[in-house]
Protein backbone atom coordinates (compact mmCIF):
# COMPACT_ATOMS: atom_id res chain seq x y z
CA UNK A 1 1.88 -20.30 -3.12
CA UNK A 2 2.58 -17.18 -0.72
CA UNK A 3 -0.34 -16.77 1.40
CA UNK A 4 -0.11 -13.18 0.50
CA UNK A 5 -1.39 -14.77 -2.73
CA UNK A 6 -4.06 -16.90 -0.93
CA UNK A 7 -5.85 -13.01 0.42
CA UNK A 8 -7.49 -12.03 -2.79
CA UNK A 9 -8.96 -15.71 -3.49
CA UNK A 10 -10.31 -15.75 -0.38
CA UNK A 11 -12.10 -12.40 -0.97
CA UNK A 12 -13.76 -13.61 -3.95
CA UNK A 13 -14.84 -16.88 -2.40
CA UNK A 14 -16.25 -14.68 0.48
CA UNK A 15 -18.12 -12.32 -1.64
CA UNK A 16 -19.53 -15.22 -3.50
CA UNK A 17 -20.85 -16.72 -0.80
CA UNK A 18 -21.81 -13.88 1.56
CA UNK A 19 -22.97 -11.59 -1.22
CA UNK A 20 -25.77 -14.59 -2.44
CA UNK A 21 -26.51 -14.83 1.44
CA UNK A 22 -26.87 -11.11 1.37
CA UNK A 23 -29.11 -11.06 -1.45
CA UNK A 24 -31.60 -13.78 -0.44
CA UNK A 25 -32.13 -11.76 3.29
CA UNK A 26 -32.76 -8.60 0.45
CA UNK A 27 -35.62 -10.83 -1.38
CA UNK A 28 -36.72 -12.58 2.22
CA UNK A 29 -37.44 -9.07 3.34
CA UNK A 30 -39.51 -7.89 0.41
CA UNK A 31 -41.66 -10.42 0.40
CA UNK A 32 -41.90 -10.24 4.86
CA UNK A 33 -42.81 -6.23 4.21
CA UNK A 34 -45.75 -7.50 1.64
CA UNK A 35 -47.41 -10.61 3.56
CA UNK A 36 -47.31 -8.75 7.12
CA UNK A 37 -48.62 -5.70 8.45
CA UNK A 38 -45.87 -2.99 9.56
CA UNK A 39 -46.17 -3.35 13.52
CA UNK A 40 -46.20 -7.78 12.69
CA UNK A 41 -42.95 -6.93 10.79
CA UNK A 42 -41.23 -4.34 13.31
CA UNK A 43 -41.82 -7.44 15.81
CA UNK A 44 -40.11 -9.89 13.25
CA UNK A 45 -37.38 -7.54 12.80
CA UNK A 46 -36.87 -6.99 16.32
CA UNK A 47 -36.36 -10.50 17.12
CA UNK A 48 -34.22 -11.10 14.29
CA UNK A 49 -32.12 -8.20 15.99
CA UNK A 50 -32.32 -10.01 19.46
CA UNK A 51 -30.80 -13.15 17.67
CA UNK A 52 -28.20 -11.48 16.30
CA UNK A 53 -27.55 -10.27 19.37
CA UNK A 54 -26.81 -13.43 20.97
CA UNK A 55 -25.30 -14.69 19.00
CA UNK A 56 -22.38 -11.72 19.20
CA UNK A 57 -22.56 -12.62 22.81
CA UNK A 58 -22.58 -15.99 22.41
CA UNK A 59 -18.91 -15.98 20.94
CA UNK A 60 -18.02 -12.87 23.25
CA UNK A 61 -14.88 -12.20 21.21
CA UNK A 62 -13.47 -15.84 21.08
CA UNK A 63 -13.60 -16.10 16.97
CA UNK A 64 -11.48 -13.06 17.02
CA UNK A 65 -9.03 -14.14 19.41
CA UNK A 66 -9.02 -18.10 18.52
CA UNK A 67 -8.29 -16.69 14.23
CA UNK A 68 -5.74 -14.76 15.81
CA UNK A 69 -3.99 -17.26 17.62
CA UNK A 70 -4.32 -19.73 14.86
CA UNK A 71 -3.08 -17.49 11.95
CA UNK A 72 0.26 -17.28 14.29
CA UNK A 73 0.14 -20.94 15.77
CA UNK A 74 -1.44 -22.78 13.22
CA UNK A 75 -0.07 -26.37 14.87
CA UNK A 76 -2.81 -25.37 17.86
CA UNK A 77 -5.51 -25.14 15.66
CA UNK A 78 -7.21 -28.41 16.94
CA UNK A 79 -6.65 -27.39 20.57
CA UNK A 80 -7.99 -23.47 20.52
CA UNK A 81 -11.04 -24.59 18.52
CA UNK A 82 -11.93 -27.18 21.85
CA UNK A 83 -11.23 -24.13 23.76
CA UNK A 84 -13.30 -21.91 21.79
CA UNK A 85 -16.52 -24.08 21.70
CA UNK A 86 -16.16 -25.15 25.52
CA UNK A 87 -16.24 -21.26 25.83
CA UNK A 88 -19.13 -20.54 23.56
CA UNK A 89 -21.00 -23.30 25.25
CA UNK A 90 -20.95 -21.79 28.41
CA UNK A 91 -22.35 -18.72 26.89
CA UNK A 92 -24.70 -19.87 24.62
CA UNK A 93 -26.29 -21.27 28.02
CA UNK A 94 -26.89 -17.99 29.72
CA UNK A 95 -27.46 -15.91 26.63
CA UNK A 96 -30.55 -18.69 26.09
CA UNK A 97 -31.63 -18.40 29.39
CA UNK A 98 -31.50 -14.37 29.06
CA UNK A 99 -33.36 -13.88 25.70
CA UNK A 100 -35.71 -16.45 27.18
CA UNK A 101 -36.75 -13.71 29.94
CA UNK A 102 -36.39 -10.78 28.05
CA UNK A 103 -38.84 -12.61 25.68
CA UNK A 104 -40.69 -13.34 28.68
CA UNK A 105 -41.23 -9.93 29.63
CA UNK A 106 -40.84 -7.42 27.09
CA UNK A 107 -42.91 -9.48 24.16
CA UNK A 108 -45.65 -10.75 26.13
CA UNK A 109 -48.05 -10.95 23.35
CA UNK A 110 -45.92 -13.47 21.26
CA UNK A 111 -44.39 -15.19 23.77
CA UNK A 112 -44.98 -18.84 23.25
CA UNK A 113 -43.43 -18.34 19.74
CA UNK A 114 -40.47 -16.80 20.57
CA UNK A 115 -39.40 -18.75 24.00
CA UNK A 116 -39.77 -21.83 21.28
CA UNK A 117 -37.32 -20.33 19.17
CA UNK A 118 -34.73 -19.27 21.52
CA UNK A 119 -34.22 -23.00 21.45
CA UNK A 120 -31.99 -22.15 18.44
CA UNK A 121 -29.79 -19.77 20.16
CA UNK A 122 -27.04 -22.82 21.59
CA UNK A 123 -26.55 -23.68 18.25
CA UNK A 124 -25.09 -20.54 16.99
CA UNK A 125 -22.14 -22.18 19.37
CA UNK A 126 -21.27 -22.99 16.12
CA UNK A 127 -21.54 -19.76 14.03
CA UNK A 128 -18.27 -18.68 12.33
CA UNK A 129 -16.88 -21.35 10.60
CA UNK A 130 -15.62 -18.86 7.75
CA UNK A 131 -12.36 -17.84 9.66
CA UNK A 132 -11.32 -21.56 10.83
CA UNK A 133 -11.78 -22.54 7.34
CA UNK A 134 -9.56 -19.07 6.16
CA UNK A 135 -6.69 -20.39 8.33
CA UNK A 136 -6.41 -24.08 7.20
CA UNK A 137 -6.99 -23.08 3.37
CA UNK A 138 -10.45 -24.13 2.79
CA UNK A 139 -12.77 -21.41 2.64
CA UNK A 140 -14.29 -23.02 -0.57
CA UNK A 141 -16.26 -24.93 1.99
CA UNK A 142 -18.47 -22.68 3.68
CA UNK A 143 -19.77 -20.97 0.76
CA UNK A 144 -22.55 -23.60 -0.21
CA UNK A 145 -24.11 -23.70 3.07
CA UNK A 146 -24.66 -20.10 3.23
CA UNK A 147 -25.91 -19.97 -0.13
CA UNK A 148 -28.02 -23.22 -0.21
CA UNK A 149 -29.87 -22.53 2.94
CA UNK A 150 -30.42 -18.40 2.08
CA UNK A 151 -31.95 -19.61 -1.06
CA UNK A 152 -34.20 -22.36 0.40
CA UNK A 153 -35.29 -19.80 3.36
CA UNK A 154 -36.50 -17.52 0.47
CA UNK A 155 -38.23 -20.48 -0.95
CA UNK A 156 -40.36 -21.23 2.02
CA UNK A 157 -40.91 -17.83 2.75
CA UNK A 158 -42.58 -17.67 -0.45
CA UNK A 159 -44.05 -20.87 -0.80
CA UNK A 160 -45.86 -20.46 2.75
CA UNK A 161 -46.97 -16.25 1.67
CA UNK A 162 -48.67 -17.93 -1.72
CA UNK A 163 -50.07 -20.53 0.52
CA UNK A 164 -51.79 -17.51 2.31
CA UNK A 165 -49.82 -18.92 5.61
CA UNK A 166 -47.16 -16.81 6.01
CA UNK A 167 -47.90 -14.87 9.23
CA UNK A 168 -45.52 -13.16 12.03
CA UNK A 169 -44.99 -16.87 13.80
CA UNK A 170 -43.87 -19.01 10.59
CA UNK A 171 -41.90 -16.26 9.61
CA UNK A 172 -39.65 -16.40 12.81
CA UNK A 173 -39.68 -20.35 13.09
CA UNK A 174 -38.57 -20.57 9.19
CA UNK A 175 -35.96 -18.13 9.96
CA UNK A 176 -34.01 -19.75 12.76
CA UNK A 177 -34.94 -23.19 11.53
CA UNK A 178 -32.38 -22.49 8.58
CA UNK A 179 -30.15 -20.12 10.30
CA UNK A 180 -29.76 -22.95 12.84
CA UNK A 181 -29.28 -25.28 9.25
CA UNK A 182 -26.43 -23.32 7.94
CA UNK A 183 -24.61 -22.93 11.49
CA UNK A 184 -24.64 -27.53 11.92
CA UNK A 185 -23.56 -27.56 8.11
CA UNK A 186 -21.03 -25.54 8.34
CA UNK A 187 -19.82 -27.13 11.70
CA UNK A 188 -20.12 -30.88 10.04
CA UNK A 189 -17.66 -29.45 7.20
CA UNK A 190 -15.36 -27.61 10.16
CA UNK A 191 -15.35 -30.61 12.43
CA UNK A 192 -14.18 -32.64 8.81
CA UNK A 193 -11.03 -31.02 8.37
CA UNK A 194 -10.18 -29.60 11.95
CA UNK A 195 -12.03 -31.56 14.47
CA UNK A 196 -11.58 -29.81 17.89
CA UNK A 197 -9.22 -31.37 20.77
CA UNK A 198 -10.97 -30.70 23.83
CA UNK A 199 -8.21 -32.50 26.04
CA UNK A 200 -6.49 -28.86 26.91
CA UNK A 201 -10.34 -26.94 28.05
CA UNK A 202 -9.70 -27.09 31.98
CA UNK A 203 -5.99 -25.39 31.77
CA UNK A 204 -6.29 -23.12 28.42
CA UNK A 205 -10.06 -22.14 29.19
CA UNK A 206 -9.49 -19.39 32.26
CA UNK A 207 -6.22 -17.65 29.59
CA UNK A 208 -8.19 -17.63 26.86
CA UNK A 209 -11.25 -16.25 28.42
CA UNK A 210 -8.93 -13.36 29.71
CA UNK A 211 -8.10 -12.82 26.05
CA UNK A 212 -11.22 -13.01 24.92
CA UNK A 213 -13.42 -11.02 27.22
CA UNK A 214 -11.70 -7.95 26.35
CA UNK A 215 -12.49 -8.07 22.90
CA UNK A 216 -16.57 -9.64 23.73
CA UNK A 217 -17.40 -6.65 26.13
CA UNK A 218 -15.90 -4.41 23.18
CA UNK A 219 -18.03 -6.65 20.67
CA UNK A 220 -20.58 -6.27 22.85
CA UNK A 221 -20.85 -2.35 23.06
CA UNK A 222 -20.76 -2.48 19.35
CA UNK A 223 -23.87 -4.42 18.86
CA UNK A 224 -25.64 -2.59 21.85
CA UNK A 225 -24.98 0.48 20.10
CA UNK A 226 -25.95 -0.95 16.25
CA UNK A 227 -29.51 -2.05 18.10
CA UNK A 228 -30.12 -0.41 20.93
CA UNK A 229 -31.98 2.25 18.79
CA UNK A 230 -34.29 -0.17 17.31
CA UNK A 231 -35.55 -1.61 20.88
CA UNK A 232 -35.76 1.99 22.32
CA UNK A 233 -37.92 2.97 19.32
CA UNK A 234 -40.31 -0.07 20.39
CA UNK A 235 -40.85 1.24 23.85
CA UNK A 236 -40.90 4.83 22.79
CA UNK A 237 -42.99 4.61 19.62
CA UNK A 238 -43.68 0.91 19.01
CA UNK A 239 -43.71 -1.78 16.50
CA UNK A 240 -44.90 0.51 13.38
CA UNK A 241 -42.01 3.02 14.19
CA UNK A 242 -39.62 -0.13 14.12
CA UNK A 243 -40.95 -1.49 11.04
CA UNK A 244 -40.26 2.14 9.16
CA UNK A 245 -36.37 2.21 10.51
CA UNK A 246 -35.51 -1.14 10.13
CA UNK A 247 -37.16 -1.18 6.43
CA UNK A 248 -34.17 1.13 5.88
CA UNK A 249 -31.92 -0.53 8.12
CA UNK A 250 -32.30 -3.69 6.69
CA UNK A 251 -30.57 -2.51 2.93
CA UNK A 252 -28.49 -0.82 5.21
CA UNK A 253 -27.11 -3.97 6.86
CA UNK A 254 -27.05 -5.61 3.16
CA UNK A 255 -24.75 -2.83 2.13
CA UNK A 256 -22.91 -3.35 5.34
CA UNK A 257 -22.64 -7.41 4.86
CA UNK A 258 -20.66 -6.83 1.79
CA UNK A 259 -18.32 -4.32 2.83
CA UNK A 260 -17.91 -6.51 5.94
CA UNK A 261 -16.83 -9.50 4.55
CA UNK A 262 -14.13 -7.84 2.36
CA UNK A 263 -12.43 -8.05 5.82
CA UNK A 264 -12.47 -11.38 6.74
CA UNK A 265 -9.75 -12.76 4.61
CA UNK A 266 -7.16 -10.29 6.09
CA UNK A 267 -7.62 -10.81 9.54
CA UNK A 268 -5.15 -13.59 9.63
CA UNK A 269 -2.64 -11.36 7.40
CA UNK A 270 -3.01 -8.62 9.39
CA UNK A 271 -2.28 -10.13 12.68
CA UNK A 272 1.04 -12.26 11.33
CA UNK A 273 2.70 -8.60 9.71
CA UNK A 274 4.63 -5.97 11.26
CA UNK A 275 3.09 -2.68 11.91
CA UNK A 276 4.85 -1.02 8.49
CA UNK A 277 2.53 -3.55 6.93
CA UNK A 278 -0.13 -3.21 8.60
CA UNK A 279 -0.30 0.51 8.07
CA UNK A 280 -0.01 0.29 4.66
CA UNK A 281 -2.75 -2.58 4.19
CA UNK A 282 -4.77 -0.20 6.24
CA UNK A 283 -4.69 2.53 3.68
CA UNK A 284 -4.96 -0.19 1.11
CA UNK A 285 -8.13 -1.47 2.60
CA UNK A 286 -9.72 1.81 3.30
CA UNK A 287 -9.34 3.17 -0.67
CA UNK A 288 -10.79 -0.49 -1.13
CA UNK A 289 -13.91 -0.18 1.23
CA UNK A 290 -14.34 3.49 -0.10
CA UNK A 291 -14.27 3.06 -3.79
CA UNK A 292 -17.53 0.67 -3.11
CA UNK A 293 -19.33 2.54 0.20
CA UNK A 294 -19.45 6.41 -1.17
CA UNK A 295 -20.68 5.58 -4.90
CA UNK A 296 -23.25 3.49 -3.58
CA UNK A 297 -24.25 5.62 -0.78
CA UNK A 298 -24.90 8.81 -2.58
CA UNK A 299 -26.81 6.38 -5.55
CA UNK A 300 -28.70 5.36 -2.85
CA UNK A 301 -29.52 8.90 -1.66
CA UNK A 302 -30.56 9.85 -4.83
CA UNK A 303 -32.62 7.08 -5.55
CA UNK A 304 -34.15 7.08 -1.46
CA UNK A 305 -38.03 7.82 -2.71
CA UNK A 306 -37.76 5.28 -5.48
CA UNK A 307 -36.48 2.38 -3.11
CA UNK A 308 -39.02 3.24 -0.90
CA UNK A 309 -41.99 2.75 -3.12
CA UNK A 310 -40.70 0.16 -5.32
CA UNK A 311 -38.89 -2.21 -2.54
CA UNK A 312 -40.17 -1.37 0.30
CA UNK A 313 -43.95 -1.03 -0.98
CA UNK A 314 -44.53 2.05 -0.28
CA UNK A 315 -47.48 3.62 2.37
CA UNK A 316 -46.00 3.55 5.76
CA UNK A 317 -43.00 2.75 4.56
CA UNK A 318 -42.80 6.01 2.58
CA UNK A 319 -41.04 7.24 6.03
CA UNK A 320 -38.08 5.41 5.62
CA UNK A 321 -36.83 7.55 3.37
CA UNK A 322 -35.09 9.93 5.63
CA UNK A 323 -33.73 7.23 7.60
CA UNK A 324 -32.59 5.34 4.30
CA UNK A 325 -30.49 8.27 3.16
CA UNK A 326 -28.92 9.18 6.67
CA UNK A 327 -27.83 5.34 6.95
CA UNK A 328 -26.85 5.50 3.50
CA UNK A 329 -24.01 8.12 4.73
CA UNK A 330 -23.55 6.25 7.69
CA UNK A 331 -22.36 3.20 5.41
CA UNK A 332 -18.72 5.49 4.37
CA UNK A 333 -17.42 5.69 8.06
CA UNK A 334 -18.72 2.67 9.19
CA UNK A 335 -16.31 0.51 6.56
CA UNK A 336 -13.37 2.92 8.16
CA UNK A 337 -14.80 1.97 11.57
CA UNK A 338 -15.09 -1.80 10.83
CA UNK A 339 -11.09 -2.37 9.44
CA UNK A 340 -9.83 -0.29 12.30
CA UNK A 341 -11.40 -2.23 15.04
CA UNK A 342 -10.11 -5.53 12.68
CA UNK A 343 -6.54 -4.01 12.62
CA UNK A 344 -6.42 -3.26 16.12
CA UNK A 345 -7.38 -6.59 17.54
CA UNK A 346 -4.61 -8.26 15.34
CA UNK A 347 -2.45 -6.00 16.53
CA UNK A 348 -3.23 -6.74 20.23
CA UNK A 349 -4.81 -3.82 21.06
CA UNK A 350 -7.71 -5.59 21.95
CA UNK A 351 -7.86 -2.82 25.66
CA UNK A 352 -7.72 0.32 22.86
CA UNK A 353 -10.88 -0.81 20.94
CA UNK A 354 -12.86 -1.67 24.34
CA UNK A 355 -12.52 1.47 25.08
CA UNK A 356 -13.31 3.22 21.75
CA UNK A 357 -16.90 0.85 21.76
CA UNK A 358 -17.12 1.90 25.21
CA UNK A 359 -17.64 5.17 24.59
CA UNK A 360 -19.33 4.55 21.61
CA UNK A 361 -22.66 2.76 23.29
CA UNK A 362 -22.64 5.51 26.23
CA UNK A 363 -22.25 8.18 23.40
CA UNK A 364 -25.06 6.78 21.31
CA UNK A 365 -27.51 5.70 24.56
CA UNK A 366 -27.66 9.29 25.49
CA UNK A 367 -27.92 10.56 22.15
CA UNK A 368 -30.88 8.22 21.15
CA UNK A 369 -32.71 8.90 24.31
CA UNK A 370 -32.32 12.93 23.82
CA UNK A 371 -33.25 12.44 19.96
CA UNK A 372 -36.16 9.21 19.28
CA UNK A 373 -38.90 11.03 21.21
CA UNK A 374 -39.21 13.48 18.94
CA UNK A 375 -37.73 12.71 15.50
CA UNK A 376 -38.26 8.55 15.56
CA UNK A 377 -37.08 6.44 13.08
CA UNK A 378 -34.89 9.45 11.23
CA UNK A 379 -33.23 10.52 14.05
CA UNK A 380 -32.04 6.86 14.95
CA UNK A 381 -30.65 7.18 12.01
CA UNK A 382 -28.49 10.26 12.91
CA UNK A 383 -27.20 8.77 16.21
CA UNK A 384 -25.97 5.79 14.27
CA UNK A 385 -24.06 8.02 11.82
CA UNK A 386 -22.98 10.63 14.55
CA UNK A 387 -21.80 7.25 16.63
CA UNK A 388 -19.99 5.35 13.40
CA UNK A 389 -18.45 8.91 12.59
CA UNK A 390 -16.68 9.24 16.30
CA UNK A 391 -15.76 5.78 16.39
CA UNK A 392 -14.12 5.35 13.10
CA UNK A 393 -12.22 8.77 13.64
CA UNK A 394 -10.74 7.46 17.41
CA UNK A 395 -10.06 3.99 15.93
CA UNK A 396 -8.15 5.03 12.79
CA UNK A 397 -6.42 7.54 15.61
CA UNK A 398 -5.60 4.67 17.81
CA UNK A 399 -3.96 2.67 15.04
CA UNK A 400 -1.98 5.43 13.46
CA UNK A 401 0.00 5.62 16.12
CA UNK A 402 1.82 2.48 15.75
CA UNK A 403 1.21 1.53 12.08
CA UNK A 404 1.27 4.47 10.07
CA UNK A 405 -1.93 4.44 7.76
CA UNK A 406 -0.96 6.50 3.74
CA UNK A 407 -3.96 7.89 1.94
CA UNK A 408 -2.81 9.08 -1.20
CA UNK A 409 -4.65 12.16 -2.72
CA UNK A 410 -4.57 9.88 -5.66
CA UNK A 411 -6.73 7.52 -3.70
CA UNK A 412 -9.33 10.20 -2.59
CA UNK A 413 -9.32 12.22 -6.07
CA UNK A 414 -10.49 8.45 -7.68
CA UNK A 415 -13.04 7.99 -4.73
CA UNK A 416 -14.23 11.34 -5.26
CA UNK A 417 -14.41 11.16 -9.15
CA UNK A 418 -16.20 7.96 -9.01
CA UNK A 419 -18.78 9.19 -6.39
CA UNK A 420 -19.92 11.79 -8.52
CA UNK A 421 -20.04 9.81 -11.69
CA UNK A 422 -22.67 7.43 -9.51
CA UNK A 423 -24.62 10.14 -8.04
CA UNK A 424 -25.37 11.69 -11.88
CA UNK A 425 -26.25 8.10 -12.95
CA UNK A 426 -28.84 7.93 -10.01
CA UNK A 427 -30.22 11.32 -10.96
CA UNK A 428 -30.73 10.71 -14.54
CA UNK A 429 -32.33 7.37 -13.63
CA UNK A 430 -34.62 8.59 -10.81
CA UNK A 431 -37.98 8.40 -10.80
CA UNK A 432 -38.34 5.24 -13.17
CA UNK A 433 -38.81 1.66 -11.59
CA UNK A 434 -36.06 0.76 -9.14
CA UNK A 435 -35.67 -2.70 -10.95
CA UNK A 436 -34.09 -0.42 -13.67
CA UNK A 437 -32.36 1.28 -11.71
CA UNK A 438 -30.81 -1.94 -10.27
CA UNK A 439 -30.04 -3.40 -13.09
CA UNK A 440 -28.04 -0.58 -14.05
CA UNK A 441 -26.14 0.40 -11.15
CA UNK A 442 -25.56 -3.48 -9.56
CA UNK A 443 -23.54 -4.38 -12.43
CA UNK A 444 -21.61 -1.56 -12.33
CA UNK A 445 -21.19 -1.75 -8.64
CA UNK A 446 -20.16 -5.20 -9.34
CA UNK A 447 -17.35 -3.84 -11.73
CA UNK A 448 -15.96 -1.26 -9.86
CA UNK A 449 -15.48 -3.80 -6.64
CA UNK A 450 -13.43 -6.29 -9.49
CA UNK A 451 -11.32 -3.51 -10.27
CA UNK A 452 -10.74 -2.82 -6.43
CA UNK A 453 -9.81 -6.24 -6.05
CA UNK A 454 -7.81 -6.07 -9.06
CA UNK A 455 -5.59 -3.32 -7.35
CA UNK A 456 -5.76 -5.35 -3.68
CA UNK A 457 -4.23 -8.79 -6.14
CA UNK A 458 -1.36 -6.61 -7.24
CA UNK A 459 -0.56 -5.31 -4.14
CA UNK A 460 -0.93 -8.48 -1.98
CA UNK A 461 1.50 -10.41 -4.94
CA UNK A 462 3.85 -7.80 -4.94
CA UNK A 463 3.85 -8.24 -1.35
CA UNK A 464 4.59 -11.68 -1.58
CA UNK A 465 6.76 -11.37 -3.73
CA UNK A 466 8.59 -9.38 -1.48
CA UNK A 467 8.48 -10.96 1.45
């Protein structure tokens, strides 16, 4: 079997697994928004931000570079995953260590809880399993751990909330307890199949770093820029003002989640083709990530105020509704954004994107601290769309000038089309119970993104049969 074959599998194993991981963080946060207070769930969601912060730092660009290098070399495999953990283990140290003070410093008032579970962070050393298993053919594996443990942390969250002992410190201890889970379940499965060769860490470690910094400083920016609003709005505001954006934020990230991990199964394509092919996977990609991102994003618009009471339980959160519909738009360029930056780190042009997510965190730092004072949660939202907007625009730039990216008119006219056809849906259903609304547009959602794939299959097949 071509593995041009092999890419559209993979995306449906991924969406499996990541969509049900998605959807049980959806359900974990409704019932976190009813069981604590708004500032008690600002704090939780600030945390959770922190975490997924180090853990970005924690890898510092090595699963990018080490998928890379095994898509092309895939004899090494054994020998760049020693590499990469030696690497991550080094980080995973300091990151600990840093959290721990931040924690220190900046929470005071919960501070016992949280330096106790910053004694999760070294085991997201083993986050990111999915692409190692992408490269040796397995991906099959890592969908039940994701799955299993999202649905069990739902569970306990609601197990311990009709216990009457859900409270801000449970919350944060069930939540890395199975994050932490999912990461050594993965790894057991990972070290199975491809168990690391460590014998090569003193001479590969210093070229590989050099490789991989690049791409971890630009990772870096990135995830400064995607939180630094929500940590500014803390010391600006404070933990109510959190609790409204990231209510928003955190469907925002679900919507996110699943565009994201349409991407993961090409990364090893993309960095094996030439740049004809990678131009035109681009384009292929981007009518993919559209036809899913703008219907859902002006539904969501539409249907902002209904979300808001229904999900998010209405009173304070009532003020997420600006917010909701700015990130809502903010969710079209950021899927452009996201396989740019992909396409240009297979391609090598690891220096380009560092410098595009460069600019993007300085960009967005002086635009939040001109904007939060005054407008809050809603104008976080507008520095994260004005930031995505730039960003995707120079990425897409950057790449076009050595793989030339088609967009059909075709392409936009169906995007277009399809848009509207959602946002009169989401009208005529507005006002009446989200749940209906949900269980109208999901499945519909869910049927346009298996006609996407449908059209990715038969391009990726005739591709391989090509080639």
């Amino acid at each position: 079997m071509s593995e041009s074959r092999d890419v559209p599998r993979s995306i449906v194993v991924l969406f499996a697994g990541r969509f049900t991981t998605a959807a049980t963080t959806l359900v974990a946060t409704y019932v976190l928004m009813r069981s604590l207070d708004a500032p008690e769930f600002g704090l939780y969601a600030l945390f959770v931000s922190l975490f997924t912060i180090a853990g970005s730092f924690v890898d510092f660009g090595g699963n990018a570079i080490a998928s890379r290098d095994m898509a092309r070399h895939p004899e090494r495999a054994r020998t760049v995953l020693g590499v990469l953990l030696a690497s991550r283990g080094v980080f995973a140290i300091a990151i600990t260590l840093g959290v721990a003070l931040y924690v220190t410093f900046a929470m005071p008032s919960h501070r016992t809880t949280l330096l106790l579970a910053c004694l999760a962070i070294p085991v997201l050393v083993f986050n990111g399993f999915e692409a190692w298993f992408l490269t040796i053919g397995r991906l099959g594996r890592v969908v039940a751990p994701r799955a299993v443990t999202g649905v069990l942390f739902v569970v306990a969250l609601a197990g311990l909330e009709a216990e009457g002992r859900l409270d801000f410190a449970t919350a944060i201890f069930v939540r890395v307890a199975f994050a932490a889970v999912a990461a050594l379940w993965i790894a057991a499965f990972a070290w199975r199949y491809v168990p690391p060769d460590f014998s090569k860490v003193r001479t590969d470690l210093a070229p590989f770093l050099r490789g991989s910094g690049v791409v971890g400083v630009a990772t870096a920016c990135t995830m400064l820029y995607f939180y630094l609003d929500t940590f500014l709005l803390e010391r600006i505001h404070g933990a109510e003002e959190v609790a409204v954006y990231q209510a928003a934020y955190r469907l925002f990230g679900f919507a996110v989640t699943v565009v994201g991990m349409l991407l993961y199964p090409f990364f090893p394509y993309l960095a094996r083709v030439s740049a004809p092919e990678r131009g035109e996977l681009t384009g292929r990609l981007l009518f993919f990530v559209s036809l899913l991102a703008a219907p859902a994003a002006c539904a969501a618009i539409v249907l902002a105020p209904d979300i808001a009471r229904d999900y998010f339980g209405g009173g304070v959160y009532e003020r997420s509704v600006p917010a909701l519909r700015v990130l809502m738009v903010t969710l079209v360029t950021i899927g452009g954004g996201m396989i740019g930056s992909t396409a240009l780190v297979a391609a090598g042009l690891e220096r380009a994107w560092l410098g595009i997510a460069a600019f993007g965190l300085l960009a967005n730092g002086v635009a939040n601290l001109a904007v939060l004072p005054r407008y809050g949660a809603a104008g976080a939202a507008v520095t994260t769309l004005a930031t995505e907007a730039a960003v995707t625009v120079m990425t897409l730039v950057v790449l076009g000038r050595r793989s030339r990216i088609r967009v059909p008119i075709r392409n936009v006219a169906i995007v277009v089309l399809v848009s509207s056809v959602a946002t009169a849906g989401a009208w005529m259903l507005a006002g009446r119970p989200f749940v209906v609304s949900a269980l109208v547009l999901v499945p519909a959602g869910l049927l346009l993104a298996g006609l996407g794939l449908q059209e990715m299959r038969g391009s990726a097949s005739s591709r391989g049969g090509a080639s």
